[in-house]
C-alpha atoms as a PDB file:
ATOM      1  CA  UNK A   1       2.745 134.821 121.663  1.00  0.00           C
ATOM      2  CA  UNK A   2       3.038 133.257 124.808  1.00  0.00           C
ATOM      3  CA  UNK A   3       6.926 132.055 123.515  1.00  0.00           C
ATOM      4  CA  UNK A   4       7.560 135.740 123.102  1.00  0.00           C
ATOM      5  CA  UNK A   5       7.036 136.668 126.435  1.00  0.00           C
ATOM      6  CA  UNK A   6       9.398 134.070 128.387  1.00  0.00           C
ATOM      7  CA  UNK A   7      12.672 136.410 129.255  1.00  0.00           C
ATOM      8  CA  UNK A   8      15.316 134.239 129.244  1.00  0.00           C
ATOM      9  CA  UNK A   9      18.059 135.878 131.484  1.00  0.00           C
ATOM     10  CA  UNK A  10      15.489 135.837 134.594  1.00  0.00           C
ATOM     11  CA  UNK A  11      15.446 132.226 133.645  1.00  0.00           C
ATOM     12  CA  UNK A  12      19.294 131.873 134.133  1.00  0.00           C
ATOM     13  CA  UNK A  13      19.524 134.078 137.406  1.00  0.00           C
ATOM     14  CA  UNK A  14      16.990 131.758 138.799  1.00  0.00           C
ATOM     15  CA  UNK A  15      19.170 128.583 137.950  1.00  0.00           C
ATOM     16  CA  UNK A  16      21.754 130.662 139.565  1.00  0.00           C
ATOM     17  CA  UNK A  17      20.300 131.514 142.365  1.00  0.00           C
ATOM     18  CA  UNK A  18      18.633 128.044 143.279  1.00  0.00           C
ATOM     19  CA  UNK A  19      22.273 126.067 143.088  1.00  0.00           C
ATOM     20  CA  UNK A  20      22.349 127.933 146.223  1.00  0.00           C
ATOM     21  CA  UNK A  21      20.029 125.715 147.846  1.00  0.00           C
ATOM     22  CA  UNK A  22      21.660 123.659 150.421  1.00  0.00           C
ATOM     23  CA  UNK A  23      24.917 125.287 150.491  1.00  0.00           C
ATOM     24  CA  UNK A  24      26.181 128.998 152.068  1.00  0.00           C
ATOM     25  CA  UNK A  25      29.494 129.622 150.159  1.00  0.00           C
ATOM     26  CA  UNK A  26      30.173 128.667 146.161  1.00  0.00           C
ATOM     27  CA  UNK A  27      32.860 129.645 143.613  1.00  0.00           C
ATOM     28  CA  UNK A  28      32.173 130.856 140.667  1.00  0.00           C
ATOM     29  CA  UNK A  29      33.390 127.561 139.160  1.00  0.00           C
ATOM     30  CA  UNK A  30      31.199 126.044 141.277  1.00  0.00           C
ATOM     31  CA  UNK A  31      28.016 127.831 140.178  1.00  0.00           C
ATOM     32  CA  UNK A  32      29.086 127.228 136.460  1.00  0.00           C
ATOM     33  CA  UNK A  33      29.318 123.507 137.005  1.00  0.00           C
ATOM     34  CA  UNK A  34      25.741 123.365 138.865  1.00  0.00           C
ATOM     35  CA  UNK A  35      24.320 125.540 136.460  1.00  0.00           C
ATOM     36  CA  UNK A  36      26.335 124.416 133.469  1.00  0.00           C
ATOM     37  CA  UNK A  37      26.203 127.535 132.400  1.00  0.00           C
ATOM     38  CA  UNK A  38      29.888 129.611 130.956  1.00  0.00           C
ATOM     39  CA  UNK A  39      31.454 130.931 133.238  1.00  0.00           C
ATOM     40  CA  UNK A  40      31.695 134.510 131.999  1.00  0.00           C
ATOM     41  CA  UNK A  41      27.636 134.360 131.923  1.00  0.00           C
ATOM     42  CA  UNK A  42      27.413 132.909 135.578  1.00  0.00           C
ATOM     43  CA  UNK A  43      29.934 136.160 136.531  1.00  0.00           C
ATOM     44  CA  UNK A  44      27.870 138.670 134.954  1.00  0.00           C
ATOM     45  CA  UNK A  45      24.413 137.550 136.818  1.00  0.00           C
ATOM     46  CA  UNK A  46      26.239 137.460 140.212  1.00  0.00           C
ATOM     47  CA  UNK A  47      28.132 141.241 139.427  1.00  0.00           C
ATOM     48  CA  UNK A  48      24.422 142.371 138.640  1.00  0.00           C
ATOM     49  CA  UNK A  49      22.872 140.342 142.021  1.00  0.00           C
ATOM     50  CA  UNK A  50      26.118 141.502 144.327  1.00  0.00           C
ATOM     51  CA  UNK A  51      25.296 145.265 143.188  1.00  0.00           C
ATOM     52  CA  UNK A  52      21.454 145.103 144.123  1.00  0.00           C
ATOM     53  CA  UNK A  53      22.503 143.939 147.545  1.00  0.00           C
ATOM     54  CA  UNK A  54      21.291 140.101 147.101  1.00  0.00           C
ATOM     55  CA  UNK A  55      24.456 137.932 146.798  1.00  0.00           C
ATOM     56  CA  UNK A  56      27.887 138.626 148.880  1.00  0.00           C
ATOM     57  CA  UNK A  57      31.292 137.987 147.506  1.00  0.00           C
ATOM     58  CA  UNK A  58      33.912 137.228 149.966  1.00  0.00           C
ATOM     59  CA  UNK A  59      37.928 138.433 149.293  1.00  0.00           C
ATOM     60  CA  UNK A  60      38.338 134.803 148.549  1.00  0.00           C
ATOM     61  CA  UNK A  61      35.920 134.822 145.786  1.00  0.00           C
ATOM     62  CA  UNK A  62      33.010 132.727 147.127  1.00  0.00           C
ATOM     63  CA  UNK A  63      29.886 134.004 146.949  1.00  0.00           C
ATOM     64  CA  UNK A  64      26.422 133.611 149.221  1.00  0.00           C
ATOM     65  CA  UNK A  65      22.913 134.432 149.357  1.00  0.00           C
ATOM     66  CA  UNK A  66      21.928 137.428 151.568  1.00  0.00           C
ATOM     67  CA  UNK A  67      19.471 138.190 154.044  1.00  0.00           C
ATOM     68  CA  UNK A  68      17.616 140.783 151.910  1.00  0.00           C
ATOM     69  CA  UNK A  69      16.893 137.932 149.184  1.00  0.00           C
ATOM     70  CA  UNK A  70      14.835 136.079 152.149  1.00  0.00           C
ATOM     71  CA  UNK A  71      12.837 139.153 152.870  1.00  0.00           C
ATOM     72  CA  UNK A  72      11.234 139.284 149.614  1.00  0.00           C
ATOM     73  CA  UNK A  73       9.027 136.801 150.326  1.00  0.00           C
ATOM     74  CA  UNK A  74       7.237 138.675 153.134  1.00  0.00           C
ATOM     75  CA  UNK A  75       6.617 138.014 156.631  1.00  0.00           C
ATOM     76  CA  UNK A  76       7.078 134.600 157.705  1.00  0.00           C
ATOM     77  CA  UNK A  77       4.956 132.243 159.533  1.00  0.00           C
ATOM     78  CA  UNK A  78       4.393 132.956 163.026  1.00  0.00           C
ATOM     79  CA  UNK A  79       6.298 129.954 164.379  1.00  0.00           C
ATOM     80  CA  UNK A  80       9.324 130.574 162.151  1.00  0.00           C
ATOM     81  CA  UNK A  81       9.559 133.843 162.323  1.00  0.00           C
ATOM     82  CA  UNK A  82      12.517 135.228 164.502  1.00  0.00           C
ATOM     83  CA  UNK A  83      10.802 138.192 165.740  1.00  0.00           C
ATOM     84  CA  UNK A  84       8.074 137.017 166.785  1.00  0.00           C
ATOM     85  CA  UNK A  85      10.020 133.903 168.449  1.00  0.00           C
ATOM     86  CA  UNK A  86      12.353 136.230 170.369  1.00  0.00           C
ATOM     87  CA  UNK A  87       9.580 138.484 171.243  1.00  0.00           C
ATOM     88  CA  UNK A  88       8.934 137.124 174.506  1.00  0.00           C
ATOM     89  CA  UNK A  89      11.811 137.153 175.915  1.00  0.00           C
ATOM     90  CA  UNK A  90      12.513 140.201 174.499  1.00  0.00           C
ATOM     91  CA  UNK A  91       9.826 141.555 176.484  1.00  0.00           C
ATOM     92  CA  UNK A  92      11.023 139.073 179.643  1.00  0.00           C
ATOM     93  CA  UNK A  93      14.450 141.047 179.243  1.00  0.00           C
ATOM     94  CA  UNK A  94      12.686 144.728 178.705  1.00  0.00           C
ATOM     95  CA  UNK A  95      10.567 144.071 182.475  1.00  0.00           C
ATOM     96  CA  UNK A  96      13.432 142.062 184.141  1.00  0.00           C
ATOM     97  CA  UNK A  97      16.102 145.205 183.679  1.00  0.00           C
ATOM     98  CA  UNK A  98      13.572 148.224 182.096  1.00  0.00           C
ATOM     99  CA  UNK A  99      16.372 149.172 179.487  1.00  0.00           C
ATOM    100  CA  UNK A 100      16.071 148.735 175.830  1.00  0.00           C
ATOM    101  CA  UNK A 101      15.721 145.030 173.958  1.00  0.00           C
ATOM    102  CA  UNK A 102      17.176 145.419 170.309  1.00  0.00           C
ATOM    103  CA  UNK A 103      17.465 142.244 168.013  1.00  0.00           C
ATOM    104  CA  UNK A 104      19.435 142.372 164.948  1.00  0.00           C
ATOM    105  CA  UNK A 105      20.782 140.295 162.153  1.00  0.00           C
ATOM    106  CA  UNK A 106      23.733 140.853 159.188  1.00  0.00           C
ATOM    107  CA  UNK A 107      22.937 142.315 156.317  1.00  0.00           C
ATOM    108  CA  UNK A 108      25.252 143.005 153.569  1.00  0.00           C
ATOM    109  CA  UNK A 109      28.013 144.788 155.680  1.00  0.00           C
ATOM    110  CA  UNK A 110      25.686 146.315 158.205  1.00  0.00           C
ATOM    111  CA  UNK A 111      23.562 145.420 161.495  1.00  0.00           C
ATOM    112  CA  UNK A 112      20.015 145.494 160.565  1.00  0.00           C
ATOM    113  CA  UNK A 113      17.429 145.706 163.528  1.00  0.00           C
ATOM    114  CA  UNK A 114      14.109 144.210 163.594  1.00  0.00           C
ATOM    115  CA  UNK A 115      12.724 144.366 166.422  1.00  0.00           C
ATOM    116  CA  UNK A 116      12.882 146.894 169.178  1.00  0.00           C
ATOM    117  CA  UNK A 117      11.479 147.584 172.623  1.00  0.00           C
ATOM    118  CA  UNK A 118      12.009 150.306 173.942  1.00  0.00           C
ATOM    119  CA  UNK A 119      13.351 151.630 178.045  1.00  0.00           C
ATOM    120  CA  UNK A 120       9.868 152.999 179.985  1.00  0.00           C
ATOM    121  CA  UNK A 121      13.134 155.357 181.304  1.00  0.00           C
ATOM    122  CA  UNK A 122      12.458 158.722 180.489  1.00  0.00           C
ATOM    123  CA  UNK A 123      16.452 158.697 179.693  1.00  0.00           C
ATOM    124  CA  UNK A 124      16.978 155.886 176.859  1.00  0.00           C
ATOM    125  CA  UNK A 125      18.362 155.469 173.340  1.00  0.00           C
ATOM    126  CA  UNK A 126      16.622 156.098 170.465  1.00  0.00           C
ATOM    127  CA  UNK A 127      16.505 152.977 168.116  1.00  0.00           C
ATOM    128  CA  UNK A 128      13.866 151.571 166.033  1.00  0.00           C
ATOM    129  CA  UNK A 129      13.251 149.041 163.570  1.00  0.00           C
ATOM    130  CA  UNK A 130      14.343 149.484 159.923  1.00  0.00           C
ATOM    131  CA  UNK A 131      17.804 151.513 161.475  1.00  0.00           C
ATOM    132  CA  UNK A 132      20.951 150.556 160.780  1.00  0.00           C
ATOM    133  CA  UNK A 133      24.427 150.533 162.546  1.00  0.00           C
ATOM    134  CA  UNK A 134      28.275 149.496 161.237  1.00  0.00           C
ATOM    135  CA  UNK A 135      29.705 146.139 163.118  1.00  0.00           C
ATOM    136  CA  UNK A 136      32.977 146.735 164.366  1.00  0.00           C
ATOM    137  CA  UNK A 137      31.392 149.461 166.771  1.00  0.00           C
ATOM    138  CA  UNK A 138      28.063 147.902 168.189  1.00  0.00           C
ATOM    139  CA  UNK A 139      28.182 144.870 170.621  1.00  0.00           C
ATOM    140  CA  UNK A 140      25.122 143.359 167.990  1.00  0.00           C
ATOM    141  CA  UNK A 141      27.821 143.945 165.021  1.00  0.00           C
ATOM    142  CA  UNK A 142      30.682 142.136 167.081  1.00  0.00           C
ATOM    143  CA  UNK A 143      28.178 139.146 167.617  1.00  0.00           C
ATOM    144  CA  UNK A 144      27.269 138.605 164.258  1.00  0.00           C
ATOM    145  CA  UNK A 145      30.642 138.543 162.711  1.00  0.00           C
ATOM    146  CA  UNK A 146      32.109 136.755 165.688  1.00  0.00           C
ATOM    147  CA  UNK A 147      32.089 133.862 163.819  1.00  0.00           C
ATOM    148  CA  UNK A 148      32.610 134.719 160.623  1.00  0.00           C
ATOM    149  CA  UNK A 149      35.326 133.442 158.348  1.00  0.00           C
ATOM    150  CA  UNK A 150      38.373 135.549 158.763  1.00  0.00           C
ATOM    151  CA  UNK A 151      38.640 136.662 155.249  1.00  0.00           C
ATOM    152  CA  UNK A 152      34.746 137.843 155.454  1.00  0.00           C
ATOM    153  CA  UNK A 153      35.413 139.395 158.344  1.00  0.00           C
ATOM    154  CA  UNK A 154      38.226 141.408 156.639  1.00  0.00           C
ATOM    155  CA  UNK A 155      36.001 141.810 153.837  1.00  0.00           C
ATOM    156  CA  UNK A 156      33.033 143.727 155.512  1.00  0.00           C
ATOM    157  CA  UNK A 157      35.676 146.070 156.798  1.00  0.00           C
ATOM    158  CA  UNK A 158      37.284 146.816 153.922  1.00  0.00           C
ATOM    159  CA  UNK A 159      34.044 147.585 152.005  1.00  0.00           C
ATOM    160  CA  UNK A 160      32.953 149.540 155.539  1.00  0.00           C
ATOM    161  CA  UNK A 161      36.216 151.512 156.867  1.00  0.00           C
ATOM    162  CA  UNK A 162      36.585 151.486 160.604  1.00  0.00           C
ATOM    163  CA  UNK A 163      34.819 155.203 161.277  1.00  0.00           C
ATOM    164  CA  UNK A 164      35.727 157.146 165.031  1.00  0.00           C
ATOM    165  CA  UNK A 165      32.692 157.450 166.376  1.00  0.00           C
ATOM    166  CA  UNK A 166      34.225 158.138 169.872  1.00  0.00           C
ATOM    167  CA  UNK A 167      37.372 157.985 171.332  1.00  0.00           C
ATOM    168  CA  UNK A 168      36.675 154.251 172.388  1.00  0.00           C
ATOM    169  CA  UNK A 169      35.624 152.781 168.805  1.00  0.00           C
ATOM    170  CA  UNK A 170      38.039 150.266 167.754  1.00  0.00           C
ATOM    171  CA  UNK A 171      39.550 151.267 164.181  1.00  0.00           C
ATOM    172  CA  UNK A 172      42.319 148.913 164.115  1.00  0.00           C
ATOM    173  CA  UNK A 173      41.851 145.540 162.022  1.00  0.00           C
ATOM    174  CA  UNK A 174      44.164 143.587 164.719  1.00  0.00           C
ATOM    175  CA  UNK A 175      42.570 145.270 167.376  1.00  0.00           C
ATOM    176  CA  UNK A 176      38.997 144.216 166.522  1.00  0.00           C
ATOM    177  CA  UNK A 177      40.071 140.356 165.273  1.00  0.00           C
ATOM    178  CA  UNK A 178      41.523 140.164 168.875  1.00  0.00           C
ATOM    179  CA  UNK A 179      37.814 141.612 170.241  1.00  0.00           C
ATOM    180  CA  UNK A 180      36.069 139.030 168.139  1.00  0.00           C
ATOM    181  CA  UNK A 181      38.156 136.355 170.378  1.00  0.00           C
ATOM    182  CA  UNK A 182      36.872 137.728 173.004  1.00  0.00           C
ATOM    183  CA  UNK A 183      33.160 137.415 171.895  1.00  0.00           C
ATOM    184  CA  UNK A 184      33.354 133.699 170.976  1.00  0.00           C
ATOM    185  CA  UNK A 185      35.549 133.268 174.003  1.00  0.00           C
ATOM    186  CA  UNK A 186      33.299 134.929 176.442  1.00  0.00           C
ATOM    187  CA  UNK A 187      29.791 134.191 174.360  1.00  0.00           C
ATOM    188  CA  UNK A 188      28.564 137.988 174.314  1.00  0.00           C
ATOM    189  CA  UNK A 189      30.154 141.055 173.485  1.00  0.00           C
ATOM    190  CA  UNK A 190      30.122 144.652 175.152  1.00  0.00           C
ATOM    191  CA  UNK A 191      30.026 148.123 173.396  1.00  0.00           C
ATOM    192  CA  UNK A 192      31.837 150.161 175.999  1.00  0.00           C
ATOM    193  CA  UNK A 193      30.566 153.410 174.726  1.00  0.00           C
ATOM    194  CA  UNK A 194      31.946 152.665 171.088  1.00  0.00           C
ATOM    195  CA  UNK A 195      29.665 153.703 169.082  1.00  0.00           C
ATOM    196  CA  UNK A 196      28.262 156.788 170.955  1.00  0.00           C
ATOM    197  CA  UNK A 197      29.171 158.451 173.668  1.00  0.00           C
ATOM    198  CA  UNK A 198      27.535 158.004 177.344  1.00  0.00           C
ATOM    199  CA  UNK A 199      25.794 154.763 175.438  1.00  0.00           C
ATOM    200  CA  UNK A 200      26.794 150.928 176.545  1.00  0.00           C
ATOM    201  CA  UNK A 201      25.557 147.663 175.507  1.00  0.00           C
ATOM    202  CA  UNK A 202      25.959 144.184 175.637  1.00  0.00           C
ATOM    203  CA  UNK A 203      24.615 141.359 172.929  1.00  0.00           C
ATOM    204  CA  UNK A 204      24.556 137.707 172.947  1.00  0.00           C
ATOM    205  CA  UNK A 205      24.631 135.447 169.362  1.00  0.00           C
ATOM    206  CA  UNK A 206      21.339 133.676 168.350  1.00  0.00           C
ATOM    207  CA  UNK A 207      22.215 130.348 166.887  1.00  0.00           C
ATOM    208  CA  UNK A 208      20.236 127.725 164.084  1.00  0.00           C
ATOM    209  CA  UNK A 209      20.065 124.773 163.847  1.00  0.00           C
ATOM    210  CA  UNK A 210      23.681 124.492 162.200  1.00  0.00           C
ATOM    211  CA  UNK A 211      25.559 126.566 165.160  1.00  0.00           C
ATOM    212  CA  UNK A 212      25.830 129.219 163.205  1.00  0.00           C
ATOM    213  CA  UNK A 213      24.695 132.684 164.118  1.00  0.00           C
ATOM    214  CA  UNK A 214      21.613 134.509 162.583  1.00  0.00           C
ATOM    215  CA  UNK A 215      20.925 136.982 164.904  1.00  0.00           C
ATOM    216  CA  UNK A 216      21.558 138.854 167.858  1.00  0.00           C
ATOM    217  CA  UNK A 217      20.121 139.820 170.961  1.00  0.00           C
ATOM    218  CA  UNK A 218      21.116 143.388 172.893  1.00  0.00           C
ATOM    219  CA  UNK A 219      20.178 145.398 176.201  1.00  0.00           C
ATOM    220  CA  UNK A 220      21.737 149.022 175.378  1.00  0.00           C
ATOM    221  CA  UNK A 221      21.215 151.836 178.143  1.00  0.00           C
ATOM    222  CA  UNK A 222      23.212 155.164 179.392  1.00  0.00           C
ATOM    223  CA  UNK A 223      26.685 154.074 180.732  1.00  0.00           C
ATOM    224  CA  UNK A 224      25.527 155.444 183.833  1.00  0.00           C
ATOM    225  CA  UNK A 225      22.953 153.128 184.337  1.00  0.00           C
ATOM    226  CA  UNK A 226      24.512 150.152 182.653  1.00  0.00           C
ATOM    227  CA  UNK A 227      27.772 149.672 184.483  1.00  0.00           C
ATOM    228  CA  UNK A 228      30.591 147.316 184.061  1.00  0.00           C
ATOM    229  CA  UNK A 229      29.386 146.307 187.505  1.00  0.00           C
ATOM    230  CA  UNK A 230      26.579 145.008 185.898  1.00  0.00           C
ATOM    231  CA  UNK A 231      27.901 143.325 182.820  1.00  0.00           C
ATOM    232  CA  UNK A 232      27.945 139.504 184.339  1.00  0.00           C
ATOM    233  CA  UNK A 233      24.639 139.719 185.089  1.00  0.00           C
ATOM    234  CA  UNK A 234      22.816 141.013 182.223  1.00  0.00           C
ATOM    235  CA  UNK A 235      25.167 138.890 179.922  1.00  0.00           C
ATOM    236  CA  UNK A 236      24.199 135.907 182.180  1.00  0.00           C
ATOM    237  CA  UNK A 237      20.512 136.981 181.258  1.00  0.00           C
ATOM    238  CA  UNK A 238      20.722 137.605 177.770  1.00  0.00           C
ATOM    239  CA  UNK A 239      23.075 134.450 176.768  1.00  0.00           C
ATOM    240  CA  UNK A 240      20.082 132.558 179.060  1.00  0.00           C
ATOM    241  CA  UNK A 241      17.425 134.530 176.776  1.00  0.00           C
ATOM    242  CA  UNK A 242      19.495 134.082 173.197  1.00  0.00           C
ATOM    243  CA  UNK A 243      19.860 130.188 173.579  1.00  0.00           C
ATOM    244  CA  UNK A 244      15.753 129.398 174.437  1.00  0.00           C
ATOM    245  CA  UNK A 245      15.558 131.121 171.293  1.00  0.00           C
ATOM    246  CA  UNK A 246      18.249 129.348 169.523  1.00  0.00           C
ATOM    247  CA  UNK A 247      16.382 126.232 170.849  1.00  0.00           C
ATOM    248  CA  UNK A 248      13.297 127.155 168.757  1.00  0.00           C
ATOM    249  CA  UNK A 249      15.415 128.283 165.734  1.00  0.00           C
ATOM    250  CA  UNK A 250      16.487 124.280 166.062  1.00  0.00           C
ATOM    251  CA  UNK A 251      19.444 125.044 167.661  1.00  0.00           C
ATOM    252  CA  UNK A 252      20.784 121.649 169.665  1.00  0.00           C
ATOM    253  CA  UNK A 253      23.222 122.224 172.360  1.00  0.00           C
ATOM    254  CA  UNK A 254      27.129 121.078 171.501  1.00  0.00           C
ATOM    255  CA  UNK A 255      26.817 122.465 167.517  1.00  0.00           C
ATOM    256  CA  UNK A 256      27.639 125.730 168.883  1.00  0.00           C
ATOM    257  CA  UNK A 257      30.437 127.264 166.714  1.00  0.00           C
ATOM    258  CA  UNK A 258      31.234 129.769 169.054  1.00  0.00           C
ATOM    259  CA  UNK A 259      34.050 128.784 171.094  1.00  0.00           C
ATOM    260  CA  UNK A 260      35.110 125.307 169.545  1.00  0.00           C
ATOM    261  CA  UNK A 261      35.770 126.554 165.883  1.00  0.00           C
ATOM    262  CA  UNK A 262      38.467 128.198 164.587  1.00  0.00           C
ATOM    263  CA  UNK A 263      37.999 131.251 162.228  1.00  0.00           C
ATOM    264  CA  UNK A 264      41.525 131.919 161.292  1.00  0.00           C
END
């Protein structure tokens, strides 16, 4: 009886799925070989997985694990869990400048954010947890993709067309590549009232312990409050805020990615 029950396909997604383990971009000949599974078997578990929203495929054909895979397994432990790490200084940036703290991470094509705390300002924008937001129009979204492969890069916005959400939103390709320069350049990026009107923001990159970026850290408040004037300081604050937490993620200074690697 008990023979009867084992489902064998689960068994091979699982064997596909854990010759993940250790590595963040594979081929599909390279799953095959760690597998040693077909080929044609390998592709039809990874069409099924990159449809439910749990592996990526690149334009050049590798695929990765995604953030929502992670999530099944429930809230992390307290020490390793990134909200609850950036917390603090979330709520160090929320008294310091009393606008609102969002933190956000990649998933699929999208900013996701996790944590928010919210402007005592009677004036403020209305985020909250679980909401979601395109990248090419949101300082977070610049951050994360920063530094990105090119061809990823290209990717996401292919799959997630370049939408007008003001007159300021970038919606040319060449346009936002050369803003993404700017980000790693500069090591934050601003959303000069991209993606909505009256709105600005600025976000710093939260590195691991590989120098590559998980998250992202954001102070977003009316444009009338949050002036360009204003911009070297709160970026000073939140790079200060995004590598203490990049410390704890196991972050060590000098693996940074973001202005000493090349993403063409």
């Amino acid at each position: 009886m008990a023979a009867n029950n084992y489902i064998a396909v689960i068994q091979r997604t699982m064997l596909v799925l854990e010759a993940f383990r250790g590595q963040r971009n594979l081929r599909l000949a390279d799953l095959a070989a760690r597998t040693r599974m077909v080929k044609s078997s390998v592709f039809r578990i990874l069409f099924t997985l990159e449809r439910l929203g749990y592996v990526e495929k690149s334009v050049d054909g590798r695929y990765a694990i995604s953030s929502r895979l992670a999530r099944l397994a429930g809230p992390l432990r307290p020490e390793s869990d990134l909200a609850a790490q950036a917390g603090p200084f979330m709520a160090g940036l929320l008294h310091r400048f009393q606008e609102t703290v969002n933190l956000g991470v990649l998933e699929g094509d999208e900013v996701l954010y996790i944590r928010v705390m919210e402007s005592p300002q009677v004036f403020r924008l209305a985020a909250h947890a679980g909401m979601r937001s395109p990248v090419h129009s949101t300082a977070l979204g610049k951050c994360l993709v920063s530094c990105l492969p090119r061809a990823q890069v290209e990717s996401i916005l292919k799959r997630r067309p370049m939408e007008a959400f003001t007159p300021r939103t970038i919606r040319v390709r060449s346009a936002f590549l050369q803003e993404l320069s700017r980000v790693r350049a500069q090591g934050y990026a601003v959303d000069n009232e991209e993606d909505s009107r009256g709105i600005r923001c600025l976000a710093a990159p939260i590195l691991d312990g590989e120098g590559s970026v998980v998250a992202a850290l954001s102070i977003s408040a009316p444009a009338v409050r949050l002036q360009p004037e204003k911009d070297r300081e709160v970026a000073a604050a939140l790079k200060e805020a995004c590598a203490q937490i990049s410390t704890l993620r196991g972050y060590v200074a000098g693996a940074s990615r973001m202005a000493s690697r090349s993403r063409e």
